[in-house]
Protein backbone atom coordinates (compact mmCIF):
# COMPACT_ATOMS: atom_id res chain seq x y z
CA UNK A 1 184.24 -12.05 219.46
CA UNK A 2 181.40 -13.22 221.76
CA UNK A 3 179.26 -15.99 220.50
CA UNK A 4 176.18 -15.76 218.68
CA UNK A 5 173.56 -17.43 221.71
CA UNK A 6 172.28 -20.16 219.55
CA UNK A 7 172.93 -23.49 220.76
CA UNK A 8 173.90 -24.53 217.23
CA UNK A 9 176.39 -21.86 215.40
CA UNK A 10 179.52 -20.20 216.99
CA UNK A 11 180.91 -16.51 215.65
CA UNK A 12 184.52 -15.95 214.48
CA UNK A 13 186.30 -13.47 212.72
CA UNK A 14 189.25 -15.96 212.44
CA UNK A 15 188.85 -19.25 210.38
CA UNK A 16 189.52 -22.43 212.32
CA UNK A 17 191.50 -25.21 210.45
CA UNK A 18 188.86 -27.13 210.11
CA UNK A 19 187.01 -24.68 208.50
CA UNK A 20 189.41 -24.07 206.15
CA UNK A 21 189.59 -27.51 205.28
CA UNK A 22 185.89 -27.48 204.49
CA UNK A 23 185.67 -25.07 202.19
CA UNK A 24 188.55 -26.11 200.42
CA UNK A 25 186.70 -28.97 199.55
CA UNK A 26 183.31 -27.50 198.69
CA UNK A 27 182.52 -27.80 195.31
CA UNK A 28 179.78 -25.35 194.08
CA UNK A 29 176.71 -25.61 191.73
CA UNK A 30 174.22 -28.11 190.84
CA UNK A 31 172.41 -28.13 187.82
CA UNK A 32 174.79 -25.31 185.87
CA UNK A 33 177.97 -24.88 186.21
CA UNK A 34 179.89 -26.74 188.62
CA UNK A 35 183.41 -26.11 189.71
CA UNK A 36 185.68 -25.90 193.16
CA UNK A 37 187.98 -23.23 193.92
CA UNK A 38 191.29 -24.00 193.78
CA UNK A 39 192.60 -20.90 195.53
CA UNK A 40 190.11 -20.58 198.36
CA UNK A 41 193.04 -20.70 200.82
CA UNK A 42 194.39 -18.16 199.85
CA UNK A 43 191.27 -16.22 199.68
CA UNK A 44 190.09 -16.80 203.03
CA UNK A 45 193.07 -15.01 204.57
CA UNK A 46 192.57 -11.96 201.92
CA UNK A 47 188.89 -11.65 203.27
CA UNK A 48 187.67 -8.20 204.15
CA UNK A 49 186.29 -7.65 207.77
CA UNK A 50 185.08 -11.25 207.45
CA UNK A 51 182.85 -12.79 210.57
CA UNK A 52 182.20 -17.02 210.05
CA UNK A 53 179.02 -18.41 211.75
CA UNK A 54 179.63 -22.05 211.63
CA UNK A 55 177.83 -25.47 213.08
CA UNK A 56 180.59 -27.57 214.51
CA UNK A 57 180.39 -30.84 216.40
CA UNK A 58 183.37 -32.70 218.30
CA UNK A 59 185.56 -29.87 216.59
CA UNK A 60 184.57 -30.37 213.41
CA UNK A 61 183.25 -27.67 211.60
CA UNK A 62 180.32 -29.34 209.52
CA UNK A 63 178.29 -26.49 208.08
CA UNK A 64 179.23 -22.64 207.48
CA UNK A 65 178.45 -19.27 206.62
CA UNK A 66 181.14 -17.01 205.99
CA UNK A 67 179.84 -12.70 206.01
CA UNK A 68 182.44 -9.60 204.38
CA UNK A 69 181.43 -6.89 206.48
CA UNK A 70 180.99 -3.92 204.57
CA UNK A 71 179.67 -0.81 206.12
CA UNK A 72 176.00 -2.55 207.00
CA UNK A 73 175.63 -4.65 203.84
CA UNK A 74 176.60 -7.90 204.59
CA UNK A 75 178.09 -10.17 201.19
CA UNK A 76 177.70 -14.05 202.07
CA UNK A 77 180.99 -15.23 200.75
CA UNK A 78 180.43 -18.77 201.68
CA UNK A 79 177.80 -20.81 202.45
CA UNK A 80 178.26 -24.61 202.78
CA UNK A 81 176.02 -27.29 205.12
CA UNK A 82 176.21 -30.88 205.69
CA UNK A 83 173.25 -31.77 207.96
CA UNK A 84 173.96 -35.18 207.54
CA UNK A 85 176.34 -35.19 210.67
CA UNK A 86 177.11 -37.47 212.88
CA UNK A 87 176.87 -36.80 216.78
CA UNK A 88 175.08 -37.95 220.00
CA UNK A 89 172.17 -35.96 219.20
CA UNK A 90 168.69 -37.96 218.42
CA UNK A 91 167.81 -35.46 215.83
CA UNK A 92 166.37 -37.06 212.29
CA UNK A 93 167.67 -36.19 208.93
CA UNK A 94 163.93 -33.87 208.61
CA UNK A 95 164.46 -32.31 212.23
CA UNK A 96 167.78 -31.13 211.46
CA UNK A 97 167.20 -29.23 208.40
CA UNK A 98 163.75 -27.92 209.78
CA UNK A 99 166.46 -27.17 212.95
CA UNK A 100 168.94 -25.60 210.89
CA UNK A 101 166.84 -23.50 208.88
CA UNK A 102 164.69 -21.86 211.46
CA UNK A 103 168.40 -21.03 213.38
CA UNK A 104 169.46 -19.45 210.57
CA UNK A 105 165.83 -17.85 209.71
CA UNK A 106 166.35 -16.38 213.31
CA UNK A 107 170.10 -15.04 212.59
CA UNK A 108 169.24 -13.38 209.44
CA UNK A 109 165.81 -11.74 211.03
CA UNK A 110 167.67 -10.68 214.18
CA UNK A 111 170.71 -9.36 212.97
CA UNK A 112 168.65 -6.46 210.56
CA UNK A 113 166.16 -5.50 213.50
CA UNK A 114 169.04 -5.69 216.48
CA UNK A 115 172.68 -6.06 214.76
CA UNK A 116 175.58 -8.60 215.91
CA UNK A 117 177.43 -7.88 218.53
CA UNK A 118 176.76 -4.24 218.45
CA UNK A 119 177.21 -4.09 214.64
CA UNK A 120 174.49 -2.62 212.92
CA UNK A 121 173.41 -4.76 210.06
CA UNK A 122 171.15 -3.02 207.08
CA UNK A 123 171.54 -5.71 204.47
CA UNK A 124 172.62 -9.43 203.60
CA UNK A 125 173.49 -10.15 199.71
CA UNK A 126 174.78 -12.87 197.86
CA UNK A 127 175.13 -14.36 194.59
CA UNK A 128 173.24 -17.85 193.08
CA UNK A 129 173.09 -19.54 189.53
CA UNK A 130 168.58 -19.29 188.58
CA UNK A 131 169.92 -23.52 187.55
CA UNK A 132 170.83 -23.39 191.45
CA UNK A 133 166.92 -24.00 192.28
CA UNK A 134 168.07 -25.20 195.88
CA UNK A 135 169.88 -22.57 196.95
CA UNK A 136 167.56 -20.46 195.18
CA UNK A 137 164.59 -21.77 197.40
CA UNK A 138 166.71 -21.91 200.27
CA UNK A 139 167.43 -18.09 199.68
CA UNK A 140 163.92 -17.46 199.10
CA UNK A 141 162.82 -19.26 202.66
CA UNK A 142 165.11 -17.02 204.09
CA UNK A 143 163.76 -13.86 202.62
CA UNK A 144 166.00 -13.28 200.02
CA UNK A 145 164.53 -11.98 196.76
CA UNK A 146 166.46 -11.39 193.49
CA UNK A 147 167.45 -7.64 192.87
CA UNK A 148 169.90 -7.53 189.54
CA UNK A 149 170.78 -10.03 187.00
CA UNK A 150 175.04 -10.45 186.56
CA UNK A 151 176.21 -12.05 183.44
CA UNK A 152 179.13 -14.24 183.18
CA UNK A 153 180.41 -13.19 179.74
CA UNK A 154 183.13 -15.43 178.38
CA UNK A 155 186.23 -13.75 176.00
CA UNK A 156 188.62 -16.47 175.01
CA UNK A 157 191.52 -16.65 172.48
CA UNK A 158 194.13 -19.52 171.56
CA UNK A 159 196.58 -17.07 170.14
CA UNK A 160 195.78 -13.35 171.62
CA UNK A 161 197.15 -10.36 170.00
CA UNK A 162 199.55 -8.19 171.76
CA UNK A 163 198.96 -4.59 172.02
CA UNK A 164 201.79 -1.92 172.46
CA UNK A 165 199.04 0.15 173.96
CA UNK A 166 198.77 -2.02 177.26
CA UNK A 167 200.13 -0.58 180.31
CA UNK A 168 200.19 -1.55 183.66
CA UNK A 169 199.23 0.90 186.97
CA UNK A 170 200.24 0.69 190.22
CA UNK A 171 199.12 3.67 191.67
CA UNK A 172 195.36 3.92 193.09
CA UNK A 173 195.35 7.73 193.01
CA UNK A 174 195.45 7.82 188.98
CA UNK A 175 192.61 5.82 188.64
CA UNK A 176 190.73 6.66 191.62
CA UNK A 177 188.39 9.69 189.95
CA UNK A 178 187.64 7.54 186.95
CA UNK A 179 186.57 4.60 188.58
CA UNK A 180 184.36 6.37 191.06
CA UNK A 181 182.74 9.15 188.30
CA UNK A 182 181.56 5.81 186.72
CA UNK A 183 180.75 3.68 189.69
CA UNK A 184 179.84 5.46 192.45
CA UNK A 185 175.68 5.46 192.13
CA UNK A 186 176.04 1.53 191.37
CA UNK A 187 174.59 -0.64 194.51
CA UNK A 188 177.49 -2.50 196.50
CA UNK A 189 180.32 -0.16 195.16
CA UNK A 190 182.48 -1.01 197.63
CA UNK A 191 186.52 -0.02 196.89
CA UNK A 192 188.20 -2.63 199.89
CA UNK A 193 189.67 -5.23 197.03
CA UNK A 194 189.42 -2.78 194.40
CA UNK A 195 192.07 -0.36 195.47
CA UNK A 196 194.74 -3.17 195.84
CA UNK A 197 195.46 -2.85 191.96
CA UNK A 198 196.74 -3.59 189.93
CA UNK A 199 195.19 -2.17 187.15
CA UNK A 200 195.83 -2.36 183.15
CA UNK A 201 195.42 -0.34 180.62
CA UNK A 202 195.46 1.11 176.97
CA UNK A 203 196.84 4.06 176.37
CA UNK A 204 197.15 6.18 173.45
CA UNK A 205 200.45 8.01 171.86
CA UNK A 206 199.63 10.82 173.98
CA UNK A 207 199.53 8.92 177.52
CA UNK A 208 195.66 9.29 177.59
CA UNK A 209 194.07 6.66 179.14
CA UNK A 210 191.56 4.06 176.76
CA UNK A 211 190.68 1.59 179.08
CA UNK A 212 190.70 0.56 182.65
CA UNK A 213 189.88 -2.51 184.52
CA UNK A 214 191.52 -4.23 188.10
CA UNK A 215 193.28 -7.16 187.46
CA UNK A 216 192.58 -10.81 189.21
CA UNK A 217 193.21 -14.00 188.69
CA UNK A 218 191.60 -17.31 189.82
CA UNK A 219 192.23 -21.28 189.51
CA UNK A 220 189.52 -23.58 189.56
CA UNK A 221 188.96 -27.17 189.12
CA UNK A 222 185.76 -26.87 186.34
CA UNK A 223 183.40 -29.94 187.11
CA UNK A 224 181.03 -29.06 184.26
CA UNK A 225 180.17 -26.14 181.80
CA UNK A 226 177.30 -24.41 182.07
CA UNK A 227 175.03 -25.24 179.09
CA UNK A 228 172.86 -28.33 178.20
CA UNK A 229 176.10 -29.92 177.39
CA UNK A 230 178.28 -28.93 179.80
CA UNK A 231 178.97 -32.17 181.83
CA UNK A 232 179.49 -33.95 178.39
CA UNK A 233 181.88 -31.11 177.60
CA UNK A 234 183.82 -31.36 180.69
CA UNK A 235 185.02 -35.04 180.06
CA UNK A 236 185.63 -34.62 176.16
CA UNK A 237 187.69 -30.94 176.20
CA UNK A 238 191.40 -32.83 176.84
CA UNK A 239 190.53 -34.83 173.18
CA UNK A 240 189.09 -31.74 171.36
CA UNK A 241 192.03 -29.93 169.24
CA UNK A 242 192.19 -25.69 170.11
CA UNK A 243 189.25 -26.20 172.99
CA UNK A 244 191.74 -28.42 175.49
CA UNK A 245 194.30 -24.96 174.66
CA UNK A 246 191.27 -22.41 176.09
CA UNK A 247 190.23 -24.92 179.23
CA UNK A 248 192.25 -27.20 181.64
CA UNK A 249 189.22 -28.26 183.29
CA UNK A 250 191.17 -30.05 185.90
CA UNK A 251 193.06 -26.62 187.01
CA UNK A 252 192.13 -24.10 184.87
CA UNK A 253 193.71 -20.41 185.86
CA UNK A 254 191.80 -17.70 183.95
CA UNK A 255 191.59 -14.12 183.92
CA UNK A 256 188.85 -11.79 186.18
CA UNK A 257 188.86 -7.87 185.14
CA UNK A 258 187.14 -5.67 187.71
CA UNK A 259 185.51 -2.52 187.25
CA UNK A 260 186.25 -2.58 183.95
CA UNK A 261 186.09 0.76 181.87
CA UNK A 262 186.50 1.52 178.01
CA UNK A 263 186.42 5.48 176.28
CA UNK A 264 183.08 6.00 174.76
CA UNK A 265 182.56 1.90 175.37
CA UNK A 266 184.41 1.42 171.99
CA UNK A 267 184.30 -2.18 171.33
CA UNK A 268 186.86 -2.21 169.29
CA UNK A 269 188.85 -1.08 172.18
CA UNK A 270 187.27 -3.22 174.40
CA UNK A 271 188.50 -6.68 171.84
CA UNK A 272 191.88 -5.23 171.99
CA UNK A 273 192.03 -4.86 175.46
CA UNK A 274 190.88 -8.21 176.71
CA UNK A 275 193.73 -10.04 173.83
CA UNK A 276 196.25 -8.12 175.44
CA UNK A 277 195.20 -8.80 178.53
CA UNK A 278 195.30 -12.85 177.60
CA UNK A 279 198.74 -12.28 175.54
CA UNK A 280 200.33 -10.59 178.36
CA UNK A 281 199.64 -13.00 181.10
CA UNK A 282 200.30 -16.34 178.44
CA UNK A 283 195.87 -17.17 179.49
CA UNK A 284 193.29 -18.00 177.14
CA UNK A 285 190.43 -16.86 178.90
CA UNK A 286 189.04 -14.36 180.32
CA UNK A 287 185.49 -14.19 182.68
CA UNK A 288 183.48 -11.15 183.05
CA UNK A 289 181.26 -10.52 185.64
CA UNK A 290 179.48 -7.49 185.05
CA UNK A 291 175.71 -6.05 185.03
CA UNK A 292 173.47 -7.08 182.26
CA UNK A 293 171.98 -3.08 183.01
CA UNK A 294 175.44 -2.29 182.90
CA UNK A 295 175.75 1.11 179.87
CA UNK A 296 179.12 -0.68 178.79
CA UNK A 297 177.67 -4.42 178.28
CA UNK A 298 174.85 -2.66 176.03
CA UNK A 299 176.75 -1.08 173.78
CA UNK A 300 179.50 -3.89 173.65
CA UNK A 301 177.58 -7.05 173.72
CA UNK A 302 177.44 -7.51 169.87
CA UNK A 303 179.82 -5.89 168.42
CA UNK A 304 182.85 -8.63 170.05
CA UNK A 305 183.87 -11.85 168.87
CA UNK A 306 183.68 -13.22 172.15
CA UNK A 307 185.47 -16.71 170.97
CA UNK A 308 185.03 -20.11 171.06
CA UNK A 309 183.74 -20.97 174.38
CA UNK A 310 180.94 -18.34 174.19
CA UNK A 311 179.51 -19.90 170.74
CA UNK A 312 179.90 -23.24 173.34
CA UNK A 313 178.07 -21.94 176.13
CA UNK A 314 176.70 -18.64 175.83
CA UNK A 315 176.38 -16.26 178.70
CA UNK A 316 175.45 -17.49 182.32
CA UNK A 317 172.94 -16.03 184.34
CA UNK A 318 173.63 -15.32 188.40
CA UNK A 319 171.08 -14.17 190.09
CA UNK A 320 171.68 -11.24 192.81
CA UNK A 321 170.06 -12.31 196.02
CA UNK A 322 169.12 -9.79 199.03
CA UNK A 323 167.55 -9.29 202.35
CA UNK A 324 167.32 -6.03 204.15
CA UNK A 325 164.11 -4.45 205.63
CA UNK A 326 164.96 -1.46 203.33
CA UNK A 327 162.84 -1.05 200.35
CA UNK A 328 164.97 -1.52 197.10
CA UNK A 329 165.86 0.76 194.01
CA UNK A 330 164.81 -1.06 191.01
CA UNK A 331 166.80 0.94 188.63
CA UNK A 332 170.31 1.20 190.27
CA UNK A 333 172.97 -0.90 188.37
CA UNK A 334 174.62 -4.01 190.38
CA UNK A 335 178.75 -3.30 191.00
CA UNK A 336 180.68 -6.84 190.87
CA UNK A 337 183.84 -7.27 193.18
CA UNK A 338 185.25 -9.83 191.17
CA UNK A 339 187.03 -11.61 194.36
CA UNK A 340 183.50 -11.76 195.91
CA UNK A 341 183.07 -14.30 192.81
CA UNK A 342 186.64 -15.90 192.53
């Protein structure tokens, strides 16, 4: 991979070390919810098509944006800047961000009219908490604006109920059909993580198919809640009875359904689904990324007890940032790989 000719950012499609190092140590959010991957290791060498443009000084990789490739659209996995480095250059605190923005003012802008390295590029999108007002402004400078609203939806459970119904899938040809008949005409559908699997299930008596999501998993280190209370919360969960059994906000692994599907969007089914789900993996909680446009999410919203936590914390907002010199379709519906989040 050639470089990109600014003197200030290199391209590679293979993280360094260093890089690796920090992004393992990023911890994301400001205002909201704050929290630090605890698996982002692992999920840097799972990236698809990925392409890093990254500031780095005496080998040390001090600032980073990390792009999945997907057909044109371009998903900003991770972005992460320190501009307080320190090198030979004379630079002031105020020169290098005015520096560093107008660089990457001048990637963005030139890699929709020209491409990268002979890659055409018709979109950039990526995904910021409204509470993140930096980033947000940052986003906006860039010429981002906000085209969808995903919800974080909470489902939790101290002792889920176990379903005979639940089955597991293997095979990406049974559910292929269904999961494209209901996600096809959403923006970003993109099937790269999707198709690994695996996928659960509930299925009737008669082997017909209920529900239908992709299963993931993630482990983070939670920081603080979301909510007016959330740093409070953080540092008094371990003392409160039931609530330190739902979060381990030191290393909390939790459940992420994908593309998640229910017959007639049943809630019932839905509740029984998501507590087998928890029961069958020994988790207490469970967070759903999804569309608030989504049909599903309407019909569902009200109808579930979504547990404890939610009545804590509600739902959280993420906004769904884009740039692309392509006019935008206000009414399609926003598809969420979950890994993109996790």
């Amino acid at each position: 991979m050639e470089e990109n000719r600014s003197s200030m950012f290199t391209l590679n499609e293979k993280a360094s070390a260093s890089l690796k190092e920090l992004l393992h140590q990023t911890t994301y959010g400001t205002e909201g919810a704050c929290y630090r991957h605890l698996d982002t290791l692992e999920r840097i060498e799972g990236l698809d098509n990925p392409l890093h443009l990254s500031l780095e000084r005496n080998k040390k990789v001090l600032g980073n944006c990390t792009f999945c490739r997907r057909e044109g659209d371009w998903y900003i996995r991770f972005f992460t800047f320190n501009i307080h480095y320190s090198s030979s250059g004379k630079l002031k605190s105020k020169a290098k961000k005015s520096k560093l923005k107008e660089e990457l003012t001048v990637f963005f802008n030139s890699a929709l009219e020209k491409g990268i390295n002979s890659e055409l590029v018709s979109s950039f999108y990526a995904y910021i908490e409204p509470k993140n007002k930096r980033s947000i402004q940052m986003s906006e400078n860039f010429g981002f604006k906000k085209i969808a609203t995903v919800l974080t939806q909470t489902f939790s459970r101290v002792k889920p109920k176990k379903s005979n119904r639940l089955v597991k899938i293997d095979s990406w040809k049974e559910v292929q059909l269904l999961f494209e008949k209901k996600y096809k005409n959403y923006s970003y559908y993109f099937e790269t993580y999707l198709k690994e699997g695996p996928f659960y299930g509930l299925k009737n008596e008669a082997g017909e198919l209920l529900t239908l999501c992709k299963y993931n998993e993630a482990t983070w280190e939670i920081v603080r809640l979301p909510g007016k209370m959330g740093g409070l919360l953080t540092k008094v969960i371990p003392l409160i009875p039931i609530l330190n059994k739902i979060i381990k906000p030191k290393k909390h692994t939790f459940i992420v359904p994908e593309a998640v599907w229910v017959k007639e969007n049943n809630a019932f089914l839905l509740e029984e689904f998501f507590s087998a789900l928890l029961f069958e993996k020994k988790k207490t909680l469970i967070l759903w990324w999804i569309d608030q446009k989504d049909e599903l999410f309407q019909f569902v919203q009200k109808k579930i007890n979504w547990g404890l936590l939610h009545k804590l914390v509600g739902k959280t907002e993420v906004n769904v940032m884009r740039k692309s010199n392509q006019k935008w379709n206000e009414n399609l519906i926003h598809y969420v790989s979950c890994k993109d989040m996790i």
